[in-house]
Protein backbone atom coordinates (compact mmCIF):
# COMPACT_ATOMS: atom_id res chain seq x y z
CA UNK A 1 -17.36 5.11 -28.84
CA UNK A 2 -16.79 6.57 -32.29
CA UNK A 3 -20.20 6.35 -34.77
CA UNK A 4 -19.91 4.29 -37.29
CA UNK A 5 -20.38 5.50 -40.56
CA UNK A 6 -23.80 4.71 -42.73
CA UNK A 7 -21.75 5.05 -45.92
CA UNK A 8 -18.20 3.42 -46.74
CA UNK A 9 -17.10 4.74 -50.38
CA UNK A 10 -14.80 2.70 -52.05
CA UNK A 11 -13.09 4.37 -54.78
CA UNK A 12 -10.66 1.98 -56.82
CA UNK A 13 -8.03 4.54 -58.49
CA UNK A 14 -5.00 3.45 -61.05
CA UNK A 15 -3.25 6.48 -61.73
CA UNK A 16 -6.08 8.92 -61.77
CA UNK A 17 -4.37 11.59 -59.36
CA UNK A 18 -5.70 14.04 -62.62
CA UNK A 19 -9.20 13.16 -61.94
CA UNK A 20 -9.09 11.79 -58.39
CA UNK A 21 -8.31 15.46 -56.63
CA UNK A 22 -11.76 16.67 -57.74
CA UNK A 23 -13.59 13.21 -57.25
CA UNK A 24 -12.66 13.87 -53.50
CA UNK A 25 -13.09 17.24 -52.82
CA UNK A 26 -16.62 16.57 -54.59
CA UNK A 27 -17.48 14.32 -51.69
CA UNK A 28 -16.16 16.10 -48.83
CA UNK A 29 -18.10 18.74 -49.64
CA UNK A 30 -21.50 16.97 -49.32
CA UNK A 31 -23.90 17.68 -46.53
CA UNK A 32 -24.30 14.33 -45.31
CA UNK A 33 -21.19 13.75 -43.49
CA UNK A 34 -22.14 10.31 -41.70
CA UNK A 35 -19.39 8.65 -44.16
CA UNK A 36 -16.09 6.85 -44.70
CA UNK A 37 -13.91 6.60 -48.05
CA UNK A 38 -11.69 4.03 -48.56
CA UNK A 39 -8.96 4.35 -51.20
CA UNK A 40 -7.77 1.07 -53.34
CA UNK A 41 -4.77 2.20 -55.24
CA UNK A 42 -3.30 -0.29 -57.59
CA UNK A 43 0.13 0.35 -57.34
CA UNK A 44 -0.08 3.93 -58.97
CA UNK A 45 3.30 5.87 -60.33
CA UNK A 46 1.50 9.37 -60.91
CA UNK A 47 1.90 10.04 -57.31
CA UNK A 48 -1.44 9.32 -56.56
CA UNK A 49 -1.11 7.97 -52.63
CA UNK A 50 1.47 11.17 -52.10
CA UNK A 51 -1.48 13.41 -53.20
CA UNK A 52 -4.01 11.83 -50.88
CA UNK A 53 -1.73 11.93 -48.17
CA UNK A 54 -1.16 15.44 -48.49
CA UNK A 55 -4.59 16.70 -49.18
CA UNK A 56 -7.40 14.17 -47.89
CA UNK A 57 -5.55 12.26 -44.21
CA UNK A 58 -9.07 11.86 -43.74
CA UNK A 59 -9.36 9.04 -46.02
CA UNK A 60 -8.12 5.55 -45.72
CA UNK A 61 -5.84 4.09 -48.09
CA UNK A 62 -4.96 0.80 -48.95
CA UNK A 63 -1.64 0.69 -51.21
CA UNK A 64 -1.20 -2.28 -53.40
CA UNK A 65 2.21 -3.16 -54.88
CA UNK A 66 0.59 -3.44 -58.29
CA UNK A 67 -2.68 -3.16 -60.43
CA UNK A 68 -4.83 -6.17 -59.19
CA UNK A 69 -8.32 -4.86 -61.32
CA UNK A 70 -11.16 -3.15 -60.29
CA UNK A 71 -13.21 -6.32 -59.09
CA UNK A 72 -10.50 -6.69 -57.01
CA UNK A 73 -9.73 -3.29 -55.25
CA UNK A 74 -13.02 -2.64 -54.63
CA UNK A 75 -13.40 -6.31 -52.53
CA UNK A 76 -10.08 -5.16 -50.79
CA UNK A 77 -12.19 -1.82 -49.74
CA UNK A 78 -15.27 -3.40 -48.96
CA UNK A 79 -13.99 -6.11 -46.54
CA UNK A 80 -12.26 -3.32 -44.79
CA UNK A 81 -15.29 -0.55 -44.46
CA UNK A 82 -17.13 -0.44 -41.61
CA UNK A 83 -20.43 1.08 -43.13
CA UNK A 84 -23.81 -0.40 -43.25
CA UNK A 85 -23.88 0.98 -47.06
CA UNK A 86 -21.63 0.44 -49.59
CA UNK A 87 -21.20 3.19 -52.04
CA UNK A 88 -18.78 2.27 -54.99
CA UNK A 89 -17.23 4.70 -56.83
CA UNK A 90 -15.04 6.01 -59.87
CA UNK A 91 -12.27 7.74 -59.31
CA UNK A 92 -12.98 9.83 -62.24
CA UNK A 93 -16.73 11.09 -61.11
CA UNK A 94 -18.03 14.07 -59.42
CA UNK A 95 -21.26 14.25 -57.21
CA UNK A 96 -23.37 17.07 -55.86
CA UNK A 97 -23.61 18.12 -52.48
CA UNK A 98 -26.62 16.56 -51.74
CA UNK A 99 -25.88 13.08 -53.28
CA UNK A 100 -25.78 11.24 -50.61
CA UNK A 101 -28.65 13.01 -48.91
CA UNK A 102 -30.78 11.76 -51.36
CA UNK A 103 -29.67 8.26 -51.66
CA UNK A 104 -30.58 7.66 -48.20
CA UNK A 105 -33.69 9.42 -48.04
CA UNK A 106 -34.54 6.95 -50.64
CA UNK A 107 -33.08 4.10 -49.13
CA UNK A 108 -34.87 4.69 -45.61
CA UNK A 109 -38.08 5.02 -47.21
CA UNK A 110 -37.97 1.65 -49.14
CA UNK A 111 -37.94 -2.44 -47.81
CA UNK A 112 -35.09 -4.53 -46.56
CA UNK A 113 -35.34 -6.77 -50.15
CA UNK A 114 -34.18 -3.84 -51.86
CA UNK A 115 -30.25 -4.42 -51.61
CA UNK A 116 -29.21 -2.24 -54.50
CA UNK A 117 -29.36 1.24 -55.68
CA UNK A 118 -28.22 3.30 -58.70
CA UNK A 119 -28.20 6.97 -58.99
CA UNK A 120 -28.11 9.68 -62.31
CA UNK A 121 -24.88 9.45 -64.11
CA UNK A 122 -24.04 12.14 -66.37
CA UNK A 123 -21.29 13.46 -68.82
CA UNK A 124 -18.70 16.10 -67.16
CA UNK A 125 -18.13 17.32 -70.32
CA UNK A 126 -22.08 17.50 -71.88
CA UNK A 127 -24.07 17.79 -68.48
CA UNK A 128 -27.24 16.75 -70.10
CA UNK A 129 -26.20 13.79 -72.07
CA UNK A 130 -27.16 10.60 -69.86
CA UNK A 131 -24.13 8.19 -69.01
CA UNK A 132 -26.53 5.99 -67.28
CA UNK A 133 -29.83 6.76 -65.02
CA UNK A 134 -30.83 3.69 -63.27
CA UNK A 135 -28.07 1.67 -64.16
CA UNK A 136 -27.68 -1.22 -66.78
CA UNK A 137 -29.93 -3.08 -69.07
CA UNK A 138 -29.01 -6.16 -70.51
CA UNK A 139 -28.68 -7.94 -73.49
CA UNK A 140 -29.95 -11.90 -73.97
CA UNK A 141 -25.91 -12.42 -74.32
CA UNK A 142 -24.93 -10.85 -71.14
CA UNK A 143 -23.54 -7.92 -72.50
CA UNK A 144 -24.82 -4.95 -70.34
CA UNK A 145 -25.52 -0.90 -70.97
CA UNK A 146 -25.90 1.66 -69.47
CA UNK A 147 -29.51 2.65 -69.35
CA UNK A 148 -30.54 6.12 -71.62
CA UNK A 149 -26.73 6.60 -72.01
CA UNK A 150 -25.62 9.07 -74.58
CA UNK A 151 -29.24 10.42 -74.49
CA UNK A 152 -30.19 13.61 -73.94
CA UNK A 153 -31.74 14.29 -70.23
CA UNK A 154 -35.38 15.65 -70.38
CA UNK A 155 -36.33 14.15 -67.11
CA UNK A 156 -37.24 10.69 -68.94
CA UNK A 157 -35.71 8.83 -66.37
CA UNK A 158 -37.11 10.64 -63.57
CA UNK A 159 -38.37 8.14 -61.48
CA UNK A 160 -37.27 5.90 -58.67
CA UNK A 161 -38.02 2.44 -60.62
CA UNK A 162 -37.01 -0.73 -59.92
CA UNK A 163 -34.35 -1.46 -62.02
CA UNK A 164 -32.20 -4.70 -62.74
CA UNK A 165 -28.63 -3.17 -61.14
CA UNK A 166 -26.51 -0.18 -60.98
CA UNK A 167 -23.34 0.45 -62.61
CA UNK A 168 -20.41 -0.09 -60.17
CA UNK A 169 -18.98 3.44 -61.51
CA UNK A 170 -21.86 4.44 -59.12
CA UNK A 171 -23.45 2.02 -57.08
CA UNK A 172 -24.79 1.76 -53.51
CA UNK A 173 -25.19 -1.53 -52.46
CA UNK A 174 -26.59 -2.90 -48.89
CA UNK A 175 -23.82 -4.41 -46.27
CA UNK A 176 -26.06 -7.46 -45.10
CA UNK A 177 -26.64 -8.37 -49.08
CA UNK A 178 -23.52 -8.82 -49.89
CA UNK A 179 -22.37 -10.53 -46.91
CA UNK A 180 -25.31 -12.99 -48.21
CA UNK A 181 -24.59 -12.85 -52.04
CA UNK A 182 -20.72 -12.36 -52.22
CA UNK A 183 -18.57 -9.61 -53.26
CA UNK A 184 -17.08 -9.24 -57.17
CA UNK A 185 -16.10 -11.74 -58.82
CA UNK A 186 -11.59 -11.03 -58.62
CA UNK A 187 -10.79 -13.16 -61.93
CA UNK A 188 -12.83 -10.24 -63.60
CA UNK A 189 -10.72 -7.86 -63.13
CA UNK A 190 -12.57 -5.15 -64.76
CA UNK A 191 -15.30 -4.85 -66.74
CA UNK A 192 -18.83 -6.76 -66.18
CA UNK A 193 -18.34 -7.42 -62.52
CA UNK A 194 -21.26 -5.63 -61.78
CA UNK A 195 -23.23 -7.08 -64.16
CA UNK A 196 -22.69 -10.62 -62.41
CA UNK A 197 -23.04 -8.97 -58.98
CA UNK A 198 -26.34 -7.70 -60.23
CA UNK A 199 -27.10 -10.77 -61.23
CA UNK A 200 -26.26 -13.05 -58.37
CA UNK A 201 -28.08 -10.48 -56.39
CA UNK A 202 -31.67 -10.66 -58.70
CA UNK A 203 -31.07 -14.84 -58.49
CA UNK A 204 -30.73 -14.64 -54.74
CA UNK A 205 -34.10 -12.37 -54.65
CA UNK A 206 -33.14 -8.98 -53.85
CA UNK A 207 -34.36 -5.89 -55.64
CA UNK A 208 -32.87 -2.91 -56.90
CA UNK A 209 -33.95 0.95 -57.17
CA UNK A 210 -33.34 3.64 -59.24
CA UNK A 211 -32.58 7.32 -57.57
CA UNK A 212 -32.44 9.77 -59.96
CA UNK A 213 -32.14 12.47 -57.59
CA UNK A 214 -28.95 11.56 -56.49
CA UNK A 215 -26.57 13.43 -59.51
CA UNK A 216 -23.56 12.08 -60.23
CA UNK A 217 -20.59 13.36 -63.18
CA UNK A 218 -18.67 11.08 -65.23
CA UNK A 219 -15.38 10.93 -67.42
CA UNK A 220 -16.13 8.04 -69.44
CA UNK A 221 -13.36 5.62 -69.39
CA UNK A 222 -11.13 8.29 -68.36
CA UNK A 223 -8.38 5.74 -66.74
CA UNK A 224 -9.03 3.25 -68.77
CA UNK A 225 -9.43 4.38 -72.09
CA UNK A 226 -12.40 4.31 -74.37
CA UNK A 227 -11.45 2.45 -77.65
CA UNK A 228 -8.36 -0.21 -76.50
CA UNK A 229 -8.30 -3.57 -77.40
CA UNK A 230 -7.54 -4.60 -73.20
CA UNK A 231 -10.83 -3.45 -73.10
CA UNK A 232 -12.36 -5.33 -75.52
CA UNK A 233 -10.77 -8.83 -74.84
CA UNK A 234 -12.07 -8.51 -70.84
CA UNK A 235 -15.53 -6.88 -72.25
CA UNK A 236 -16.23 -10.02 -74.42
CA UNK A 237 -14.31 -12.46 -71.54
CA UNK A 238 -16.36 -11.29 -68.53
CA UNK A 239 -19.47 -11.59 -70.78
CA UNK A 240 -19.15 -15.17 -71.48
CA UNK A 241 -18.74 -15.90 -67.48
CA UNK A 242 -21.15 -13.93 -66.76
CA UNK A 243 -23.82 -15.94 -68.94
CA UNK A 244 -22.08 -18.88 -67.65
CA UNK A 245 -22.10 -18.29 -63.92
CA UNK A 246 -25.86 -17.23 -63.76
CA UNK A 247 -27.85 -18.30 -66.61
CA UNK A 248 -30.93 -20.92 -66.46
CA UNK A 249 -30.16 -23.53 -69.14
CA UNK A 250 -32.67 -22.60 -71.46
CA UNK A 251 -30.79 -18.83 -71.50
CA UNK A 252 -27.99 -19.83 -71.83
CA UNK A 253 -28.29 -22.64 -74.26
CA UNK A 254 -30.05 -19.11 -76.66
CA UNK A 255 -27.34 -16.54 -75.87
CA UNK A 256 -25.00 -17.73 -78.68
CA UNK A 257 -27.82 -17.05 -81.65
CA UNK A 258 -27.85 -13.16 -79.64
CA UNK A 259 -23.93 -13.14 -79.63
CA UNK A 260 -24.26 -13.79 -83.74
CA UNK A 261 -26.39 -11.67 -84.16
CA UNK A 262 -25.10 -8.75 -82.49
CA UNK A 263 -21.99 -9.65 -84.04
CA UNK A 264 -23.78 -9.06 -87.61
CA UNK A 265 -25.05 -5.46 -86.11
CA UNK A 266 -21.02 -4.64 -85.24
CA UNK A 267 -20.33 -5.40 -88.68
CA UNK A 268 -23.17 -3.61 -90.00
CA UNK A 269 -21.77 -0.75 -87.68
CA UNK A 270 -18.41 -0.90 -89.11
CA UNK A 271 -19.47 -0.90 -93.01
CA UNK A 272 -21.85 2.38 -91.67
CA UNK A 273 -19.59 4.17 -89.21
CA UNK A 274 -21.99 3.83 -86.78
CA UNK A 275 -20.97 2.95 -83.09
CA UNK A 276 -18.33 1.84 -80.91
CA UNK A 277 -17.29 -1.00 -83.90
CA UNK A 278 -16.77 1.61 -86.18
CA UNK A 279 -14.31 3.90 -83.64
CA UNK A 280 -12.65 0.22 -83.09
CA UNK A 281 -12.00 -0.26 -86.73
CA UNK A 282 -11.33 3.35 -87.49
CA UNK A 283 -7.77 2.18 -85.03
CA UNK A 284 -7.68 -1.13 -84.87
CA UNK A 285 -7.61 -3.91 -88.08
CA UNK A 286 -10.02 -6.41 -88.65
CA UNK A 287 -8.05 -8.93 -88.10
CA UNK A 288 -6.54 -7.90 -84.96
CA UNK A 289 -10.85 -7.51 -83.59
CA UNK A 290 -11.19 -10.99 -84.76
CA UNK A 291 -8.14 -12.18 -82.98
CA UNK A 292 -9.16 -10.47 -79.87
CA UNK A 293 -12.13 -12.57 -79.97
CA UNK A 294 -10.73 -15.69 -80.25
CA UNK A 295 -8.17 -14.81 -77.18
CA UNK A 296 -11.52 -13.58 -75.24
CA UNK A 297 -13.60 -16.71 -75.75
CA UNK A 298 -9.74 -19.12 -75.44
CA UNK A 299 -9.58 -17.49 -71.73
CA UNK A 300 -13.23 -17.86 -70.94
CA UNK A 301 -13.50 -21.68 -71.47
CA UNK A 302 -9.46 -22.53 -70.17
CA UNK A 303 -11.65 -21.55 -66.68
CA UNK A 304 -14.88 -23.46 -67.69
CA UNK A 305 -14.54 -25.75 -64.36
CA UNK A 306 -13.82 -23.13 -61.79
CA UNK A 307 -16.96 -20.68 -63.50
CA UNK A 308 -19.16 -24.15 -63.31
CA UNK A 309 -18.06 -24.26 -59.62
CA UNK A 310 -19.11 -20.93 -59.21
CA UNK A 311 -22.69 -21.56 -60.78
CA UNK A 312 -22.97 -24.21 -58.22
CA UNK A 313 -22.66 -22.23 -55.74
CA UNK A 314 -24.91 -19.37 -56.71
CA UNK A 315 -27.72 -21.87 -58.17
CA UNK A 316 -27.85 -22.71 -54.24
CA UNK A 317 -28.06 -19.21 -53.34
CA UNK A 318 -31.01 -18.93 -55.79
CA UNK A 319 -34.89 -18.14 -54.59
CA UNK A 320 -36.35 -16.73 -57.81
CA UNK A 321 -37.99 -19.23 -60.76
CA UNK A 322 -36.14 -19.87 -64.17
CA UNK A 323 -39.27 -18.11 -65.71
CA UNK A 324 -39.46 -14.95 -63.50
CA UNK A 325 -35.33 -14.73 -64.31
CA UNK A 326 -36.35 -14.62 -68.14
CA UNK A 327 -38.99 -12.25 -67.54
CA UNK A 328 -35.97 -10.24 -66.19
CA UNK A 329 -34.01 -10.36 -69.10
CA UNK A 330 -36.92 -9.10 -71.43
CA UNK A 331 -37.88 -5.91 -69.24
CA UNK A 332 -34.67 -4.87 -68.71
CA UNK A 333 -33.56 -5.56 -72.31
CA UNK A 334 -32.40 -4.15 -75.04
CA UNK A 335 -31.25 -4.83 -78.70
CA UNK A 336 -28.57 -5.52 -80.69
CA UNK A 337 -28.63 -1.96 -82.30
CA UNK A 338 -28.76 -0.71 -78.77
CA UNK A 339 -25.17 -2.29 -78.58
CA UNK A 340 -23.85 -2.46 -82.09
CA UNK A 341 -25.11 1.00 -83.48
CA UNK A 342 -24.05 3.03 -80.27
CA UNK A 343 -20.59 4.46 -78.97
């Protein structure tokens, strides 16, 4: 019988054939070959799928008519990988040849509670400026960051930590959890799905691990765009579900006095140039933000029942304490100027 694989990589691609080429021929050329990838394209027109076919048969594709999200494609690969690891991807990354090698050495060397790990993320462009190394930190609002990103790397991060949750742009993630936990969340669609993975997981009691050893590239927001205002409305959307789906009451009940006042750091960013609100408002009016807002937090609550039903079910999933979940939240925090004053 044929082995199967340790590793199932699930790359989600929307006409990336520009970056996708190189993301692959990046991870066939690894050491560690003990591994499957599994291609979600969402209904590309760049001639994406033709390229695959051509170059990588290896790999299995699944075509879909049309773009279904991120959250999406990446459930699509997962139910059909065969690996006891799950290893998603970006389309638009690029790992080292021993990547892999040392995510496992780190994952056979730890405990069966550890369900997630999250490798070093850097630029493509600026290979010492830190995209993410140990994956996200969180704000009291939901709103999530990569952690050290845009920093320089000195070898601050390097450690294997436990960490809250890795970024889904790269993220290996145990079989057995999420066959306990759930996959992401579909009606996301993109943006902060791994945030309430990562979430659901902590609630449920499994731990996560940093790897810094494992290197991975990254084009930041190469398919999707850095500044757009798509990206904005599901940002601030998927933000208010997550706090919804997997807050404690007394969290949640705060997060709105955190949402104002990292909305009076964005605005403090604009009036300075500083940060992502500033490159918004250098292309994008005021008033076109604020209605973006308004259409974000419209959509959020037009699903209030079906999130609450969704809380339900992970509050019965849940082993950890209200307290030890807030205790969470402050060590793997970080501020408003953290968010507001930062691309």
């Amino acid at each position: 019988m044929e082995q199967a694989p340790v590793v199932s990589i699930i790359i989600a691609n929307w006409n990336g054939k520009e970056v996708l080429e190189s993301c692959l021929e990046s991870l066939y050329a690894m050491t560690e070959k003990n591994f499957e990838i599994i291609i979600v394209d969402n209904g590309s027109r760049d001639g994406s799928v033709e390229m695959i076919k051509s170059h990588f048969s290896q790999a299995i594709i699944i075509e879909n008519k049309k773009n279904l999200g991120f959250a999406k494609a990446n459930n699509q690969g997962i139910k059909a990988s065969k690996g006891e690891f799950i290893l998603t991807l970006n389309n638009d990354t690029l790992v080292e040849v021993d990547f892999l090698d040392a995510l496992l050495l780190t994952v056979k060397g730890g405990s069966e509670d550890v369900g997630m790990w999250a490798p070093k993320i850097l630029s493509v462009v600026e290979k010492d400026i830190i995209d993410s190394v140990g994956g996200l930190l969180i704000y009291p609002d939901g709103l999530a960051r990569g952690r050290g990103r845009l920093e320089k790397d000195q070898g601050q991060f390097d450690e294997d930590v436990e960490i809250l949750m890795p970024s889904a742009c790269a993220g290996l993630y145990r079989k057995k959890m999420l066959d306990v936990i759930g996959l992401f969340d579909p009606d996301f669609f993109a943006y902060c799905e791994d945030t309430d993975l990562g979430l659901r997981a902590k609630l449920a009691g499994w731990r996560a691990f940093s790897v810094p050893k494992a290197r991975v590239f990254h084009h930041y927001s190469k398919t999707s765009g850095a500044y757009n205002l798509r990206k904005a409305y599901l940002i601030e959307r998927n933000r208010v579900w997550v706090v919804l789906k997997n807050f404690p009451l007394k969290n949640l009940l705060l997060s709105p006095a955190y949402t104002f006042s990292r909305y009076l750091t964005h605005l403090y960013g604009i009036k300075t140039g500083k940060g992502a609100s500033a490159r918004y408002s250098e292309q994008f009016s005021m008033l076109s933000l604020c209605g973006i807002l308004l259409r974000a937090y419209g959509a959020a609550f037009y699903k209030l029942l079906p999130i609450l039903k969704k809380r339900k079910k992970i509050k019965e999933k849940k082993l950890i304490s209200n307290l030890k979940f807030s205790k969470l939240l402050f060590r793997f925090g970080m501020s408003a100027k953290e968010i507001g004053l930062k691309d």
